[in-house]
Protein backbone atom coordinates (compact mmCIF):
# COMPACT_ATOMS: atom_id res chain seq x y z
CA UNK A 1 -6.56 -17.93 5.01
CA UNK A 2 -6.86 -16.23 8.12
CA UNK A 3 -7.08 -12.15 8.08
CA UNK A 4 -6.25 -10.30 11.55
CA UNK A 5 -7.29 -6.68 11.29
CA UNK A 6 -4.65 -4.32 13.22
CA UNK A 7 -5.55 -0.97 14.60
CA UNK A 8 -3.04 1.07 15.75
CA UNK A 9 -3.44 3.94 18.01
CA UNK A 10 -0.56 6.46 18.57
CA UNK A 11 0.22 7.83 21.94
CA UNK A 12 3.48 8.86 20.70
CA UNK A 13 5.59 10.48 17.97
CA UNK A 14 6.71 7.55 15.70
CA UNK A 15 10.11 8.06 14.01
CA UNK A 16 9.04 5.56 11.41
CA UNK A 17 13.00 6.14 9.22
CA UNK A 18 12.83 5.81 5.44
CA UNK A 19 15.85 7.76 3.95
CA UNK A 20 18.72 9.67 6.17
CA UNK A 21 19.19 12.36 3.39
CA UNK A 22 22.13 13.98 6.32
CA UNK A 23 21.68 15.21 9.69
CA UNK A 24 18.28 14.28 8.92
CA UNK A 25 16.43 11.78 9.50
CA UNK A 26 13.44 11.66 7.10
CA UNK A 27 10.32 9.64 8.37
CA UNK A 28 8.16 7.82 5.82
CA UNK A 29 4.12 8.74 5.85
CA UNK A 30 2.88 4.96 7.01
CA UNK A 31 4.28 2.33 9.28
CA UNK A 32 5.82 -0.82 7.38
CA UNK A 33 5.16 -4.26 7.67
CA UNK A 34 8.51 -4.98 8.72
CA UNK A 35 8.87 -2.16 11.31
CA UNK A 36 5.24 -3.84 12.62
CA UNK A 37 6.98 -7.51 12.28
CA UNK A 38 10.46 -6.29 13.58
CA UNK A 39 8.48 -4.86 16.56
CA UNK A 40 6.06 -8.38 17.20
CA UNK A 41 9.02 -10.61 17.28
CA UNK A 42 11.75 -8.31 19.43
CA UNK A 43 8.74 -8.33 22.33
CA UNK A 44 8.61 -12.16 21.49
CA UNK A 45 12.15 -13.06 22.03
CA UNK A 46 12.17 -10.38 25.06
CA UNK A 47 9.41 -11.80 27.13
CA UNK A 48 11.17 -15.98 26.67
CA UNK A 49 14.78 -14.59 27.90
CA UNK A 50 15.33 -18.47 28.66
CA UNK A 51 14.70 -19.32 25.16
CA UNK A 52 18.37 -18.72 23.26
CA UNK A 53 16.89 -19.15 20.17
CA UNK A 54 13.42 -20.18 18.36
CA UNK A 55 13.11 -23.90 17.68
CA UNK A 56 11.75 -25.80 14.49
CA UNK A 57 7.70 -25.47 15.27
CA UNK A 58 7.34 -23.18 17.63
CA UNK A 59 4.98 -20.55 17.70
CA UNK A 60 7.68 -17.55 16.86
CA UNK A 61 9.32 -20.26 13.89
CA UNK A 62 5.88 -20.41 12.26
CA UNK A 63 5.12 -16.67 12.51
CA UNK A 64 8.22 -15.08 11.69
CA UNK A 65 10.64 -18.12 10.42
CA UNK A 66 8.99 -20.77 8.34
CA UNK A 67 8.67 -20.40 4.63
CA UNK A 68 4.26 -19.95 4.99
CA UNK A 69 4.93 -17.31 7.66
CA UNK A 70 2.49 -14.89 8.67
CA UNK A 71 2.45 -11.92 6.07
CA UNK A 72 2.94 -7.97 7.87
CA UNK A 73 1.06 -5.34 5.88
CA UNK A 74 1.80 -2.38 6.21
CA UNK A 75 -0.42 0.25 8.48
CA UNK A 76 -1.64 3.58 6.45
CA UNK A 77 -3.67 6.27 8.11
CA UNK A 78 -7.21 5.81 8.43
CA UNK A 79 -10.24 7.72 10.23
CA UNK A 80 -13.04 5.87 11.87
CA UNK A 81 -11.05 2.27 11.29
CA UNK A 82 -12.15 2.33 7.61
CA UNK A 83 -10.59 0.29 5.24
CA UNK A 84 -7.73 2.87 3.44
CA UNK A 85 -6.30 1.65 0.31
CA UNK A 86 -4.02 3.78 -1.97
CA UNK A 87 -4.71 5.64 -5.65
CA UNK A 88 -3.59 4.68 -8.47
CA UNK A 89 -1.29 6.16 -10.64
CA UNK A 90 -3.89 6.81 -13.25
CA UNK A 91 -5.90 9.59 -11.40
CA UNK A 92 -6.07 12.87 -11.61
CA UNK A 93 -7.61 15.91 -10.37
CA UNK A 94 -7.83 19.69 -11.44
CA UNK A 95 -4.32 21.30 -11.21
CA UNK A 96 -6.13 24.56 -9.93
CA UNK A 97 -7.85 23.06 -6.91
CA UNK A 98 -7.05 19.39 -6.48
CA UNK A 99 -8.79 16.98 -4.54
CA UNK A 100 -12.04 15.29 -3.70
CA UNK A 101 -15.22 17.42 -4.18
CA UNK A 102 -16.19 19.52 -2.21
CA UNK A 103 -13.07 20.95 -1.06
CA UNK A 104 -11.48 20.44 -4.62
CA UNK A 105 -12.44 20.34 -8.13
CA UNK A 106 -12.53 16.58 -7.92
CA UNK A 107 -11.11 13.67 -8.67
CA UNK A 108 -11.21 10.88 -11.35
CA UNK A 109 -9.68 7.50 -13.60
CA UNK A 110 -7.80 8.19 -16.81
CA UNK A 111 -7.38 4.06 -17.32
CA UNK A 112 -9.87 2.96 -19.14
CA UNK A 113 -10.53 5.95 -21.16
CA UNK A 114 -6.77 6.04 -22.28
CA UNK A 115 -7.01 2.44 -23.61
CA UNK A 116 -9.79 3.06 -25.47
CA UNK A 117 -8.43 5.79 -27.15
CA UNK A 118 -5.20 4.52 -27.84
CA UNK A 119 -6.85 1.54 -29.18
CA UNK A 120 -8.66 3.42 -31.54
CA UNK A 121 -5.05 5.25 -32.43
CA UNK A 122 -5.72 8.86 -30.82
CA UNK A 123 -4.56 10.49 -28.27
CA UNK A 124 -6.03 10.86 -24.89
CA UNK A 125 -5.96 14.54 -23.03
CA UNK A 126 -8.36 14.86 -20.26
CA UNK A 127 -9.46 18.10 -18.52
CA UNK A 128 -11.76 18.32 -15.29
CA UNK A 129 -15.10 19.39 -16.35
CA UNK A 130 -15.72 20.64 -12.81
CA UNK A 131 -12.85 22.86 -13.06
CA UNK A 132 -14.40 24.08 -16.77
CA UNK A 133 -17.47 25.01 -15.14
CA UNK A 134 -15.65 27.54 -12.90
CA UNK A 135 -14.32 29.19 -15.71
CA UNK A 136 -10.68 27.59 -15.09
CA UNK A 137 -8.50 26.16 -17.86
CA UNK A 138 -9.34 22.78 -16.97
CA UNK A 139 -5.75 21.43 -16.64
CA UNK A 140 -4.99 18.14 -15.32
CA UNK A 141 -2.00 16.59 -12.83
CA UNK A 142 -1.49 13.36 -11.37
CA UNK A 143 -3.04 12.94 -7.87
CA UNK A 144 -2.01 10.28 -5.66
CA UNK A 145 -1.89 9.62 -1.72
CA UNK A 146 -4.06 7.49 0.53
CA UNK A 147 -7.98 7.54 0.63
CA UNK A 148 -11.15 6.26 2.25
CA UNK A 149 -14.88 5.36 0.93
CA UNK A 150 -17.54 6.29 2.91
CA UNK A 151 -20.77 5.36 0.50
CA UNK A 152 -20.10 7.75 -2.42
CA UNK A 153 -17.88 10.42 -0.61
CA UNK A 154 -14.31 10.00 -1.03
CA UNK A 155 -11.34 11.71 1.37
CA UNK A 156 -7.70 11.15 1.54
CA UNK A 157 -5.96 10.25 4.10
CA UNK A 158 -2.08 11.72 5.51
CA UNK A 159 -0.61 12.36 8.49
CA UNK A 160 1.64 15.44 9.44
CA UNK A 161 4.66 15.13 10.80
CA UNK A 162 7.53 17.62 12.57
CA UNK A 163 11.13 18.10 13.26
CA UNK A 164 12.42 16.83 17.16
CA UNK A 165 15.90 18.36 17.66
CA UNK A 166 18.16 16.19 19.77
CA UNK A 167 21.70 16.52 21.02
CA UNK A 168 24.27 13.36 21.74
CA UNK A 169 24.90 12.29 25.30
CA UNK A 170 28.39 11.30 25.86
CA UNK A 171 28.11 7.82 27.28
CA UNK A 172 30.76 8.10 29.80
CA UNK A 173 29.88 11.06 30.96
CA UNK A 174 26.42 10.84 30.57
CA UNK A 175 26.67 14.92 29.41
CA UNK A 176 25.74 16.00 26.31
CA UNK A 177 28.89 16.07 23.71
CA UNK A 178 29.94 18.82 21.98
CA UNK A 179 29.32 19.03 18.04
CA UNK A 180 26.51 16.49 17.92
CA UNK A 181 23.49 17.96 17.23
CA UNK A 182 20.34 16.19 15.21
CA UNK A 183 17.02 16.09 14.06
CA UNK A 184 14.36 13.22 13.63
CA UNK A 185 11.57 13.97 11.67
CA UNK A 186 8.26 12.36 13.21
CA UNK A 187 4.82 11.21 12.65
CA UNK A 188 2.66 13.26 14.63
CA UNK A 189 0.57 11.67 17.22
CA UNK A 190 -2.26 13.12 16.71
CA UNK A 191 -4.77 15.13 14.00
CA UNK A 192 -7.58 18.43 14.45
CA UNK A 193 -10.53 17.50 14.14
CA UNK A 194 -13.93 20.06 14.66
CA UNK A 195 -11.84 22.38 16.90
CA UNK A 196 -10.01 19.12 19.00
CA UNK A 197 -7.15 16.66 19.24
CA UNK A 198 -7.60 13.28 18.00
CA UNK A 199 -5.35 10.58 18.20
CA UNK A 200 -3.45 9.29 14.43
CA UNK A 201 -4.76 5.89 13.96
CA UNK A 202 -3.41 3.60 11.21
CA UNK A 203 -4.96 0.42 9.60
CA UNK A 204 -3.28 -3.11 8.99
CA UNK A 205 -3.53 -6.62 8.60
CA UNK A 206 -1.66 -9.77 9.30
CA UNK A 207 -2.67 -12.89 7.02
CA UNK A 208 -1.53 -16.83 7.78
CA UNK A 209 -3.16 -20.07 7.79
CA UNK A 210 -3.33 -21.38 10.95
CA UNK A 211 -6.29 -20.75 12.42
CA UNK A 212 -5.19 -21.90 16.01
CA UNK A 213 -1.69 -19.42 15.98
CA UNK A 214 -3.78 -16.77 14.19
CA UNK A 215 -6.05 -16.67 16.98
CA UNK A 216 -3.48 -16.91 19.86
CA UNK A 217 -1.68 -14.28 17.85
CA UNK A 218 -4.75 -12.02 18.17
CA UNK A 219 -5.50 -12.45 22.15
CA UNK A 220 -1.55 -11.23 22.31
CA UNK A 221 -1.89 -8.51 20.46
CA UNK A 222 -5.26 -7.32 22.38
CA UNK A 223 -3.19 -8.18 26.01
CA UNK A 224 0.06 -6.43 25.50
CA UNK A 225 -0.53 -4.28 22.48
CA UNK A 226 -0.16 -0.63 24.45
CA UNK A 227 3.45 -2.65 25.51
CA UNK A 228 5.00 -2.56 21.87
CA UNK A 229 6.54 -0.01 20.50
CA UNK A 230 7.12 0.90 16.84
CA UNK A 231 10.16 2.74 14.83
CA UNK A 232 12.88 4.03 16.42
CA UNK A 233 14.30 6.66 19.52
CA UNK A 234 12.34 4.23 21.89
CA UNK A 235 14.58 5.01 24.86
CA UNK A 236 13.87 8.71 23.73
CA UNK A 237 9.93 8.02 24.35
CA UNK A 238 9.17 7.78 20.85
CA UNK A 239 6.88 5.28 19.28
CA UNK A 240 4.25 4.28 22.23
CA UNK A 241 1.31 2.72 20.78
CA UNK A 242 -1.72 0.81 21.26
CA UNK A 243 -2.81 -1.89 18.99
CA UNK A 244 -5.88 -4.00 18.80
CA UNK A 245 -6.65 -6.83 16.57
CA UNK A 246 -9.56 -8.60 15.14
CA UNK A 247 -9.51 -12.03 13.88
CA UNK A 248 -11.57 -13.27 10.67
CA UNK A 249 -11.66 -15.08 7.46
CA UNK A 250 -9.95 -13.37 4.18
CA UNK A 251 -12.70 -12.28 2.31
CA UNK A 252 -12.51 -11.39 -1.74
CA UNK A 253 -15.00 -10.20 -4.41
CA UNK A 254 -12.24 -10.31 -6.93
CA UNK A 255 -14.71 -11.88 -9.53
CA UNK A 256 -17.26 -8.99 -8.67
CA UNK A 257 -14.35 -6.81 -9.32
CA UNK A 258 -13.38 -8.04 -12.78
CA UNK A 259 -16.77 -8.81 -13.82
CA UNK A 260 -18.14 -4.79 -13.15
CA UNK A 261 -14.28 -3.54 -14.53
CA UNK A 262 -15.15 -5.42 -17.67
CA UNK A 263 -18.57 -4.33 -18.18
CA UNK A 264 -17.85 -0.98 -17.73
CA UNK A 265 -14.56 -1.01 -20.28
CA UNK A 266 -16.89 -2.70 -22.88
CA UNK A 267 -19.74 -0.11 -22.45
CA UNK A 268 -17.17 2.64 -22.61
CA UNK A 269 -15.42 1.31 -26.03
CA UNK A 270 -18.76 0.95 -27.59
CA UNK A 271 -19.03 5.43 -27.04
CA UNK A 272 -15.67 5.41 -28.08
CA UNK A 273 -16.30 3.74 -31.06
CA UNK A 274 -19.05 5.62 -31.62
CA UNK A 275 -17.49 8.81 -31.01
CA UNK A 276 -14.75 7.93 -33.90
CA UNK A 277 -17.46 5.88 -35.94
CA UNK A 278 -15.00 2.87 -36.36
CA UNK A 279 -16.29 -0.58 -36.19
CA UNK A 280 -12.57 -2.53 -34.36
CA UNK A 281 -13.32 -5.56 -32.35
CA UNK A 282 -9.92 -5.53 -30.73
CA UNK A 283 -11.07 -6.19 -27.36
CA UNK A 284 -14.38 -8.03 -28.46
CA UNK A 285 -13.26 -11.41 -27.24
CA UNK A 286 -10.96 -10.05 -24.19
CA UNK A 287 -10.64 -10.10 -20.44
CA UNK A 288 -9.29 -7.16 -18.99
CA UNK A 289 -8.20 -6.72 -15.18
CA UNK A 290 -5.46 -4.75 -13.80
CA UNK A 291 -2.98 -5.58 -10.80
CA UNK A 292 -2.49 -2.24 -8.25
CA UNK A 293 0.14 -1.94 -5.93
CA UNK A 294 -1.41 -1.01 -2.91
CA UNK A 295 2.89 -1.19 -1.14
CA UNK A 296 6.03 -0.77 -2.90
CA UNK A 297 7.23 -4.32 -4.63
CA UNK A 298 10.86 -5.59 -4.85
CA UNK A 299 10.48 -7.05 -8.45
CA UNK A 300 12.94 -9.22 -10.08
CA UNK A 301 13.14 -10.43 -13.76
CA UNK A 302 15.99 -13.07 -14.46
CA UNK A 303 17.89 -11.93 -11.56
CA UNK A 304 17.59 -8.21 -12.75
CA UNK A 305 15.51 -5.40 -10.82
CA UNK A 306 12.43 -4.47 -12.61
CA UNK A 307 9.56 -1.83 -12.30
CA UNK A 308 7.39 -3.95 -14.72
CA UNK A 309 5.26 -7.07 -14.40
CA UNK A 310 5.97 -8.89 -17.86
CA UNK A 311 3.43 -11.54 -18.66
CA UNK A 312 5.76 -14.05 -18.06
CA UNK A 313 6.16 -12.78 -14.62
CA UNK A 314 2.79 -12.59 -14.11
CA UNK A 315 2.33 -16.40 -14.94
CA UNK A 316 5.11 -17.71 -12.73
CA UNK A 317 3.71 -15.42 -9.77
CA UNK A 318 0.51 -17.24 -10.39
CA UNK A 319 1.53 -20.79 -11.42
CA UNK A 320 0.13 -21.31 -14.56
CA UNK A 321 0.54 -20.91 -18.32
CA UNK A 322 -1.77 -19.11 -20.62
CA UNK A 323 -0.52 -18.33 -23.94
CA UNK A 324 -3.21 -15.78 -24.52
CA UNK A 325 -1.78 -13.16 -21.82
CA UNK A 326 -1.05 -9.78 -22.75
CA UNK A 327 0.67 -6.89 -21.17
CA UNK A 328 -1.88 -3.90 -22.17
CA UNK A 329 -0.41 -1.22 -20.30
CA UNK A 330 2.04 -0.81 -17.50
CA UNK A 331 1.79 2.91 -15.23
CA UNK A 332 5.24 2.63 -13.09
CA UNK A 333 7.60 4.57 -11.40
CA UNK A 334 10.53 3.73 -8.72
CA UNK A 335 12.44 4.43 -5.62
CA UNK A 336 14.99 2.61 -3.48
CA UNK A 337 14.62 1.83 0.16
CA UNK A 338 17.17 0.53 2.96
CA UNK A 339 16.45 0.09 6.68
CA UNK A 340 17.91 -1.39 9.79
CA UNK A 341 18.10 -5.07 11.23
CA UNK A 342 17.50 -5.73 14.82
CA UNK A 343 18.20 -8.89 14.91
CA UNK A 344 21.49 -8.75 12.97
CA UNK A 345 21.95 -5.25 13.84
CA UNK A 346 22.96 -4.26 10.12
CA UNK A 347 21.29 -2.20 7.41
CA UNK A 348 19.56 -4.01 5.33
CA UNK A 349 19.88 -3.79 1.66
CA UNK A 350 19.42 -0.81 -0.06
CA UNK A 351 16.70 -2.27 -2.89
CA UNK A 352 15.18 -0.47 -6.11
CA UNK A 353 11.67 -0.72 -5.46
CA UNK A 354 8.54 0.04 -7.42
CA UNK A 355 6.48 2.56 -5.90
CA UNK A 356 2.45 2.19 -4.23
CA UNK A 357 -0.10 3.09 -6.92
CA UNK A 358 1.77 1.30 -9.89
CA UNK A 359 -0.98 -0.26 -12.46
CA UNK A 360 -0.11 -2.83 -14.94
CA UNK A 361 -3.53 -3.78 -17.36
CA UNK A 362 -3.44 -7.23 -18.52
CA UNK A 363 -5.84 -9.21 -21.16
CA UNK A 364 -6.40 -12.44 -21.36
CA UNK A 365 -9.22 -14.65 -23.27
CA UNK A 366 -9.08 -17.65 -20.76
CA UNK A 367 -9.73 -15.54 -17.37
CA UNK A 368 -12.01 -18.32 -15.86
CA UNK A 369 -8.20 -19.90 -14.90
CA UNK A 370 -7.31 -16.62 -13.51
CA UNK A 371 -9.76 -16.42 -10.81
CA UNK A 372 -8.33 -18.17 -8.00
CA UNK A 373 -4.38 -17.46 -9.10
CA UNK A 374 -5.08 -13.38 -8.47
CA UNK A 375 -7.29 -14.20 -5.19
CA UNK A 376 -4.10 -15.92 -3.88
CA UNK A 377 -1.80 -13.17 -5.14
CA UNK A 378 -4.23 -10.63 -3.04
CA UNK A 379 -3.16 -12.26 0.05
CA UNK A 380 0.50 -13.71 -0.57
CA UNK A 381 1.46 -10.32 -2.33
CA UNK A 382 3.85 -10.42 -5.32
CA UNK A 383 7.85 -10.13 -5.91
CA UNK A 384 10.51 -10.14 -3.13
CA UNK A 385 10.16 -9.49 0.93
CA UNK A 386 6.49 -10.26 0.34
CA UNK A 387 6.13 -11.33 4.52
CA UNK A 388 7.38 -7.31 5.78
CA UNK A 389 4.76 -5.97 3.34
CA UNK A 390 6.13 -5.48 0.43
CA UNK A 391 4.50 -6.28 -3.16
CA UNK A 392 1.05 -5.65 -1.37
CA UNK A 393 -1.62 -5.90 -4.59
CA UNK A 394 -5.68 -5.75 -5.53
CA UNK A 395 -6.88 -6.54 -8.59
CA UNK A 396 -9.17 -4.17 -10.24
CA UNK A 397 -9.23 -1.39 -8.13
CA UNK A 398 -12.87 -0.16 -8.03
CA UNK A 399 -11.52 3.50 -8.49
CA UNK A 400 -10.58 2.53 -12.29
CA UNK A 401 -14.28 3.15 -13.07
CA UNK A 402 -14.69 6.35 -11.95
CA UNK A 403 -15.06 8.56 -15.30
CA UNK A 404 -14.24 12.22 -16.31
CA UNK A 405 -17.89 13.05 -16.21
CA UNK A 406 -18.36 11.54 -12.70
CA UNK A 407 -15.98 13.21 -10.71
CA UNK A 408 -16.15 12.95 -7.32
């Protein structure tokens, strides 16, 4: 599997749409996979105006058409072009002062803990011990958003964004008309920084298999990448961009992953046992590993929207059958998203969707099959509309095993 890593630079507002509460138009805080793929493929079939339509094994029908096409992730904010992935549901921080030290009180993983206690049969109420120390109540709240590592420092990542009033133009006239007065809300183009403007850069990737396209894909992308342009109110001079692109191998240390989650779950039940002085082996002779959703997932279950991974899910998405699967716990919440076609010129859809930083926890005591079935689910993504970014998942997130008394 082929990985191209996507930077994109704004040199523009984006009006990246997500939900037109009324006059309206609210932006979302990333740029999709499908506005990214939407984008691609318009400047595609724009530059080939002889070309009436793509044919059977062309280059366009095996990006954007055939059933292995190439996969859009979506973009999120980054700084420095560091990898950005998104929190999971299970953190918190100090309701006080939220958010990594030093600025907040810090942040940390309520996963593992909570099984253990719950395990055990008690219940599980964390405070922030940094939070304690400064005399404060100690309360917790969920804390979510985007975030890069930088060796042990942690930040989150967002963008801003502001209202652009417009007015409608009258087409025959070419006036403005009366009574026709809105607003886009916008990604802002660019961040403070030390006292000066920097531009808003976001992070992506594109995965396929063919090596050869992959690579032609890339030397396009590097030529007329500052030529694309992303979300809506182009003709306004919205969304100018530059993007440029990176081709490699898909790399995974999903076994690392598991392997450290594992040991560090085990260690932690033996001071919860301790704690309690009970002797249960429940999880003696189990595999644990969660799935994150790092992108909302359209999920289905017999035809029927879902916000939870069932084990039998689970073993259809991966292709195999192992009786000894378990649902442990499942951290979910939803939303609904719609959007617009440009090659139909329709809206799409409007689908229930399960929202970034879901965690399901599954067991299992034959995980040596599970190895390579999660690895592929990394790249192909999981559920419905998997190829615009949707479904986007990591198994074992290394942020589960960060512990109350380790807050960073």
């Amino acid at each position: 599997m082929k990985q191209i890593q996507l930077i994109i630079t704004a040199k523009s507002p984006l009006a990246i749409g997500y939900k037109k509460p009324g006059s309206v138009s609210e932006a979302a805080d990333f740029i999709s996979g499908s506005v990214i793929r939407g984008a691609i493929a318009a400047y595609l079939l724009r530059s080939s105006p002889n070309q009436e339509q793509p044919e059977p094994g062309d280059d366009f029908s095996l990006l954007f058409v055939d059933e292995n096409a190439a996969i859009f992730q979506n973009a999120y904010p980054t700084n420095n072009n560091a990898e950005v992935k998104v929190l999971p549901s299970t953190v918190v921080s100090a309701k006080a002062k939220p958010g990594f030290k030093p600025k907040g009180y810090g942040v940390f993983d309520t996963l593992i803990d909570r099984l253990c206690a719950e395990k055990l049969g008690y219940l599980y109420d964390p405070n922030c011990p940094t939070a304690l120390e400064k005399g404060d109540d100690g309360r917790v709240e969920p804390f979510s958003g985007f975030y890069i590592q930088s060796g042990k420092s942690y930040k989150t990542q967002s963008v801003s964004k502001r209202l652009l009033t417009r007015v409608g133009i009258n087409r025959r006239r070419a006036t403005s008309e009366e009574q026709i007065l809105y607003s886009l809300e916008v990604l802002n183009e660019s961040k403070k920084t030390d006292d000066r403007l920097e531009p808003v850069t976001y992070r992506s990737a594109i995965l396929l298999d063919d090596e050869g396209l992959a690579n032609h894909l890339t030397q396009f992308i590097n030529t007329r990448g500052d030529r694309i342009h992303l979300g809506g109110s182009t003709s306004r001079g919205l969304g100018r961009v530059e993007m440029t692109a990176k081709c490699g191998n898909y790399q995974s240390q999903l076994k690392e992953r598991i392997d450290n989650f594992n040991k560090l779950l085990h260690q932690r039940w033996g001071i919860w046992s301790n704690l309690y002085r009970e002797s249960s082996n429940d999880i003696k002779n189990l595999t644990f590993f969660t799935i994150d959703l790092q992108s909302d997932a359209i999920l289905s279950d017999r035809w029927k929207r879902t916000t939870v991974i069932s084990p039998q899910m689970l073993k259809e998405f991966a292709g195999i059958d192992d009786p000894t699967l378990e649902l442990e716990a499942a951290y979910s919440s939803y939303d609904t998203n719609s959007g617009w076609n440009s090659a139909w010129r329709l809206m799409k859809d409007i689908e229930l969707t399960t929202t970034r930083g879901t965690v399901y926890l599954f067991s299992s005591k034959e995980i040596e099959r599970w190895y390579e079935p999660l690895k592929k689910l990394e790249c192909s993504g999981i559920g419905d509309r998997t190829l615009e970014g949707f479904g986007q998942v990591e198994i074992c997130n290394e942020f589960h095993t960060i512990f109350r008394e380790k807050v960073v």
